[in-house]
Protein backbone atom coordinates (compact mmCIF):
# COMPACT_ATOMS: atom_id res chain seq x y z
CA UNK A 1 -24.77 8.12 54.45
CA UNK A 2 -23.64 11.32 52.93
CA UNK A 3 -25.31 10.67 49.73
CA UNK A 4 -28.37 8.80 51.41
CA UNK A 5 -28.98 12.38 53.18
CA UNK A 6 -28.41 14.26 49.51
CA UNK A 7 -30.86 11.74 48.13
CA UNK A 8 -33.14 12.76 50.65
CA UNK A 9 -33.18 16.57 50.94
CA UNK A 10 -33.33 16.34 46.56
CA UNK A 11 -36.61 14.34 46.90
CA UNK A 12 -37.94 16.70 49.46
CA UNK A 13 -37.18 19.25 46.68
CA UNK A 14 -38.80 17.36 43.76
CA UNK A 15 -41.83 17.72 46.41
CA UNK A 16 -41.93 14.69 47.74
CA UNK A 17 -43.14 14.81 51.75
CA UNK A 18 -40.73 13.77 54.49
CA UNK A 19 -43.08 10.78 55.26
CA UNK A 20 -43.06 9.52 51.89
CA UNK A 21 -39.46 8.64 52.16
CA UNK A 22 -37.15 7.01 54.80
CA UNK A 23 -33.35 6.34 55.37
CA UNK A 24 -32.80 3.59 57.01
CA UNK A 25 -29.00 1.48 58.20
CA UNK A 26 -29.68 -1.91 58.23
CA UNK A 27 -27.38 -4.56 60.68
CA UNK A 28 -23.67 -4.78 59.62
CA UNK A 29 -23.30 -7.67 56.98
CA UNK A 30 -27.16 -9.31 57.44
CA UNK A 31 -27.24 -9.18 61.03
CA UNK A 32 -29.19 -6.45 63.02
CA UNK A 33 -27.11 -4.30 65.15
CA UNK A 34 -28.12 -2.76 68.57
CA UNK A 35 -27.71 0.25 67.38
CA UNK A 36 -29.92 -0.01 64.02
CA UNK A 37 -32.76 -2.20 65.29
CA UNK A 38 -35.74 0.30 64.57
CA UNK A 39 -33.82 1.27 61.66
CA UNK A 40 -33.88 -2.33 60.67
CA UNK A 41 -36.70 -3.33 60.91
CA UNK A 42 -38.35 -1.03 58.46
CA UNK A 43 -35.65 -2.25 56.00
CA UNK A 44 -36.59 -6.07 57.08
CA UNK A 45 -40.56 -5.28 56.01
CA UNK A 46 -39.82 -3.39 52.59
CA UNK A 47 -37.71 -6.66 52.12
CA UNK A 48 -40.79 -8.84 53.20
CA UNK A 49 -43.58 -6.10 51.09
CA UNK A 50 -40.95 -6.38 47.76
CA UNK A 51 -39.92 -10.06 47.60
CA UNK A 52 -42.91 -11.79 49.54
CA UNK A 53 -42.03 -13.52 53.09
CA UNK A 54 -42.36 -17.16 51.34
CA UNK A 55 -39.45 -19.67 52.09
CA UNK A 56 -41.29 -22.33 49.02
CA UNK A 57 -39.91 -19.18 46.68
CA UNK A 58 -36.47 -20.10 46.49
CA UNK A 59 -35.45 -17.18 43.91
CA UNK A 60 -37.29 -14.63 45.94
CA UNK A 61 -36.10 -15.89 49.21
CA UNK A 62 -32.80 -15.91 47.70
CA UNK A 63 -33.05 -12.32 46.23
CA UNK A 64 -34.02 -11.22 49.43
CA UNK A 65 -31.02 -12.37 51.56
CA UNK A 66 -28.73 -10.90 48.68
CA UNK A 67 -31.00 -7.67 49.16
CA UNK A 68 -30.38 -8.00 53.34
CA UNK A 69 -26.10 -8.62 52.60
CA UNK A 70 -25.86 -5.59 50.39
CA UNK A 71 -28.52 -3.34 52.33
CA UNK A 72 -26.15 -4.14 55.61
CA UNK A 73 -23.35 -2.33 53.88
CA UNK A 74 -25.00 0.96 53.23
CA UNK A 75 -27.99 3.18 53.70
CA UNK A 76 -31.24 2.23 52.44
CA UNK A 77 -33.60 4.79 51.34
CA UNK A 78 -37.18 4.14 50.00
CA UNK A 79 -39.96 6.32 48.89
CA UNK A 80 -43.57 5.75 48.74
CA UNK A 81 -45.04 7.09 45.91
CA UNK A 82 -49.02 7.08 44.60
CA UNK A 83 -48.22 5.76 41.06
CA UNK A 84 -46.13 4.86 38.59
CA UNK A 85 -44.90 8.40 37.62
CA UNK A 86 -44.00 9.28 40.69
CA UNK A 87 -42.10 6.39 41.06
CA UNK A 88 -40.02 7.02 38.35
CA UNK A 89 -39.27 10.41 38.87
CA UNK A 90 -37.80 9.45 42.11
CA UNK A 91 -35.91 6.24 40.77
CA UNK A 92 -34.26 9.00 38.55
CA UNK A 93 -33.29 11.02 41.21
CA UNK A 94 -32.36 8.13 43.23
CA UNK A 95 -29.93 7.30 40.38
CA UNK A 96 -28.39 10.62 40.32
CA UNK A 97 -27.19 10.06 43.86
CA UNK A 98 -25.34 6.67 43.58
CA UNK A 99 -28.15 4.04 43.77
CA UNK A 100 -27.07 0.36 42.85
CA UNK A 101 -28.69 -2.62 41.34
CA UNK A 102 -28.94 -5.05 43.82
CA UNK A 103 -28.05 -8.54 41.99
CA UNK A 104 -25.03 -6.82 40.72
CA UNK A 105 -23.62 -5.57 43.43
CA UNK A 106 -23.94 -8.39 45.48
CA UNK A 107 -22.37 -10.60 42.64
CA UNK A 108 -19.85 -8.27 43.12
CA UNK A 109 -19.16 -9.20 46.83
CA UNK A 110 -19.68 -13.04 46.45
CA UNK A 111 -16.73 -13.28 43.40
CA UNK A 112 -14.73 -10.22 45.81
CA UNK A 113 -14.28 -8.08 42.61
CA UNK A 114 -16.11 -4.94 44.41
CA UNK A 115 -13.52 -1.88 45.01
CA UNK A 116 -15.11 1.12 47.00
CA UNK A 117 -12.58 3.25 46.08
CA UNK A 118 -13.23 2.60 42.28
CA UNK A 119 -17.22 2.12 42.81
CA UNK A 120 -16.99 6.14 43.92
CA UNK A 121 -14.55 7.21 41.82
CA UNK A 122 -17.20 5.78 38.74
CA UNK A 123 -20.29 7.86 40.53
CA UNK A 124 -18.72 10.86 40.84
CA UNK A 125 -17.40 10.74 36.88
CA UNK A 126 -21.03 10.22 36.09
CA UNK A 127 -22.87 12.00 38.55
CA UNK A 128 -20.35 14.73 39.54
CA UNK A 129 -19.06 14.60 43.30
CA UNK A 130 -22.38 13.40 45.05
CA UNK A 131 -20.96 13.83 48.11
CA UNK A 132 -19.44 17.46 47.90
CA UNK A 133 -20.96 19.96 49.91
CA UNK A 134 -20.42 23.46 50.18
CA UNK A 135 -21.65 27.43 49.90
CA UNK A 136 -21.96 29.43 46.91
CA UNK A 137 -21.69 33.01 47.97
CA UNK A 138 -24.46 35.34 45.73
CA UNK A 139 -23.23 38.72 45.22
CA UNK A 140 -24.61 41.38 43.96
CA UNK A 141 -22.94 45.30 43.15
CA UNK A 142 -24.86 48.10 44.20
CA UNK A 143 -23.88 51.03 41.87
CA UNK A 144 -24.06 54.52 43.50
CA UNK A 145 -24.62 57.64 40.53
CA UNK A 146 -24.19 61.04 42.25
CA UNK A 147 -22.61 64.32 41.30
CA UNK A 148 -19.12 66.13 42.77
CA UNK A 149 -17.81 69.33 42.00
CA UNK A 150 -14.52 69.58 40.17
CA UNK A 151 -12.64 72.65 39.36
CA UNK A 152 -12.29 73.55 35.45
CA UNK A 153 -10.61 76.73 35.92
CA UNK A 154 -10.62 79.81 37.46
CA UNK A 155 -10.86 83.90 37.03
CA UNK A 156 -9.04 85.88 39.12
CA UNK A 157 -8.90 90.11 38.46
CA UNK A 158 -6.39 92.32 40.95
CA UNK A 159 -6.46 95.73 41.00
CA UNK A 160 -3.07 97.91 41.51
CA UNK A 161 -1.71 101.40 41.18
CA UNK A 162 0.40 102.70 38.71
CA UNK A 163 2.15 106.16 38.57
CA UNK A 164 1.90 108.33 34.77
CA UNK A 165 3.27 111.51 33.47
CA UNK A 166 0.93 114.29 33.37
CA UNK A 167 2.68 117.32 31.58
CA UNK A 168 1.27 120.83 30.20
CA UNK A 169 2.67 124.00 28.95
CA UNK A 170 1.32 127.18 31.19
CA UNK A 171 1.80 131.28 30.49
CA UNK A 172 2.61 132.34 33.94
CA UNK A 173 2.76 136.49 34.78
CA UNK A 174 5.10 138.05 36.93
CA UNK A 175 4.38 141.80 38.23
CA UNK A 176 7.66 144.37 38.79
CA UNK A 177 7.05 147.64 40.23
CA UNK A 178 9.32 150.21 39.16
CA UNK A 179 10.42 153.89 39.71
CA UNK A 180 10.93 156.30 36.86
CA UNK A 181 12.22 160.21 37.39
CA UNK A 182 12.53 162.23 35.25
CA UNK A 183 13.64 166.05 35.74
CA UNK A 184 11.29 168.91 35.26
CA UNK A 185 11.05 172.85 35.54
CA UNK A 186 7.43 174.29 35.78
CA UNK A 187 6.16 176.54 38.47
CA UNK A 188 4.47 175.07 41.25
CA UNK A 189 0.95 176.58 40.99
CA UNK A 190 -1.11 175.28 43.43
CA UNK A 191 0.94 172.71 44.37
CA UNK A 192 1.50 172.61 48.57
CA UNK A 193 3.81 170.98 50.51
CA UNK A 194 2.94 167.78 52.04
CA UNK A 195 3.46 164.55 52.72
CA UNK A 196 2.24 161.80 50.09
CA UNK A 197 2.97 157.82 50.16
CA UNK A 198 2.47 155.91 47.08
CA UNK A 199 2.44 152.11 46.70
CA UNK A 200 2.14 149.61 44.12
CA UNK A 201 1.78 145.97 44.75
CA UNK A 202 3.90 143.18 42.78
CA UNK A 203 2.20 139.74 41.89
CA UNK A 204 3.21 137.19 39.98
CA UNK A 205 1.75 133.64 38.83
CA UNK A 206 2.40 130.35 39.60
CA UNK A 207 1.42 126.76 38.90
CA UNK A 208 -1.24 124.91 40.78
CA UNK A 209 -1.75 121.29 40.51
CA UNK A 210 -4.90 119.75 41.79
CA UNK A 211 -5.64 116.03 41.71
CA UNK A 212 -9.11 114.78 41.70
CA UNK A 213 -10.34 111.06 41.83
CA UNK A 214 -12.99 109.91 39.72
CA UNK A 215 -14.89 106.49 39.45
CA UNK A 216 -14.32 105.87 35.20
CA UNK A 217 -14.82 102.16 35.01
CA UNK A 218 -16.58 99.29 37.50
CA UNK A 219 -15.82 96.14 36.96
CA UNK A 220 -17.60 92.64 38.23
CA UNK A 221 -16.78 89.54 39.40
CA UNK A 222 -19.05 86.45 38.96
CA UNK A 223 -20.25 83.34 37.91
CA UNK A 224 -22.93 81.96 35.65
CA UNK A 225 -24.03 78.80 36.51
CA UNK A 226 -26.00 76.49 33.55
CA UNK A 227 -27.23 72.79 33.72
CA UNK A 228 -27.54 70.39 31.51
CA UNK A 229 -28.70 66.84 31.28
CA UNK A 230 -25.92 63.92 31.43
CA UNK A 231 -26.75 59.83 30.74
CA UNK A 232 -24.04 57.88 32.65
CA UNK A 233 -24.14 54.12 32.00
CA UNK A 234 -22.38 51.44 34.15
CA UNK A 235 -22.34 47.76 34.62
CA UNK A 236 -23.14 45.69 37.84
CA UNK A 237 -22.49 42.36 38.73
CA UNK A 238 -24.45 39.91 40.52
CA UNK A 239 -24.60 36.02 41.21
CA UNK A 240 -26.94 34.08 39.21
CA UNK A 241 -28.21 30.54 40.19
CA UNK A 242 -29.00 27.76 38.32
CA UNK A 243 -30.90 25.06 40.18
CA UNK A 244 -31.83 21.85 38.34
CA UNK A 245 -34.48 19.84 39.90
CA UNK A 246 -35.71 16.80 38.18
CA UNK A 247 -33.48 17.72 35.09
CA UNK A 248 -35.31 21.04 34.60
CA UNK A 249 -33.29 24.38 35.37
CA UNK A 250 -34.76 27.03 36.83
CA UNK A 251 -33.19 30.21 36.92
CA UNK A 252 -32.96 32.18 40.45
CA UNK A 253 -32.08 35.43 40.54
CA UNK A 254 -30.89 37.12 43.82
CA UNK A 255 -31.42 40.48 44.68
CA UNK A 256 -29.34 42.67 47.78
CA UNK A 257 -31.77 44.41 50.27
CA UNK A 258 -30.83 48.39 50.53
């Protein structure tokens, strides 16, 4: 049933309607079941439409019962189709899901040489496994391109203080008073007694040190900041999908919403 269902959803793909095809169980082994009567008796009238409903036609009539034993063991699935192309484009897709040839297979039951096991083990070495299903995941990288800062290096200026010799040579003058007297003898004309005071001042030099501060030298800290124009190339991944319908590939690409 697995592979009738395949079948089915593949023609629906090839664009051919859900009306235009049917899967159908028949009755187990020629009989009609309870639980497959409607099922059944569409089978019974493609039977009836394909070989005729005429008992005088003994290799008809007898194709048809080998079509009902071998139909009861499976799924049936037909298509209607408007011509001949049609029909062959789904025979061929019919074929690439497992369908059998009636006489043989039912040749096959009558001398008991039919093996399930090995009939599926043969369709899935020529058709691949029919009757795997599964999910392929499609993935697809995003790649984000910015910009960061990163540190290249660095200038760093301190400032300090540092003691140096100053040294000059200076003529410095010192000041002594003194007292010279010397003996005399000369009459004192016009000279009068009084009292007199006389005094002389003493000075001398010394060294003066002044200190001044002066602004000799300014130095600035900064940056220049340039641009410039950088082409970064990277590669992304993403799933690609090959679907084959009706032996052509088409090529689907899938592409991630942001």
């Amino acid at each position: 049933m697995t592979q009738a269902r395949s079948a089915k959803k593949a023609l629906a793909d090839a664009g051919f309607s859900g009306d235009a095809v049917d899967v159908s169980k028949y009755g187990e082994h020629g009989t009609v079941g309870d639980n497959y009567k409607r099922d059944s008796h569409k089978v019974e009238g493609f039977f009836d439409r394909l070989f005729g409903d005429h008992k005088d036609d003994n290799r008809n009539y007898h194709r048809k019962d080998a079509a009902r034993e071998v139909a009861s063991r499976g799924t049936v699935v037909t298509v209607h189709t408007a011509n001949m192309e049609k029909a062959k484009r789904a025979a061929a897709i019919l074929d690439q899901y497992g369908a059998i040839d009636l006489d043989d297979r039912y040749n096959k039951y009558n001398n008991n040489s039919f093996n399930a096991d090995e009939n599926r083990k043969s369709l899935n070495q020529r058709y691949g496994n029919v009757d795997k299903e599964g999910t392929i995941e499609v993935l697809k990288e995003d790649v984000a391109i910015g910009k960061r800062d990163v540190n290249t290096g660095s200038i760093s200026v301190r400032s300090h203080i540092v003691e140096r010799p100053v040294e000059e040579t200076l003529r410095l003058r010192t000041e002594e008073a003194y007292i010279e007297r010397n003996k005399v003898d000369r009459p004192a004309t016009g000279a009068e007694f009084k009292d007199q005071n006389i005094t002389v001042k003493e000075t001398s030099e010394e060294a003066v040190v002044q200190k001044k501060a002066r602004v000799v030298e300014e130095i600035k800290v900064g940056k220049n900041v340039d641009t410039r124009t950088e082409k970064v190339r990277e590669t992304a991944r993403e799933t690609e999908v090959d679907i084959v319908k009706n032996g052509e590939k088409n090529r689907k690409h899938e592409t991630a919403k942001r």
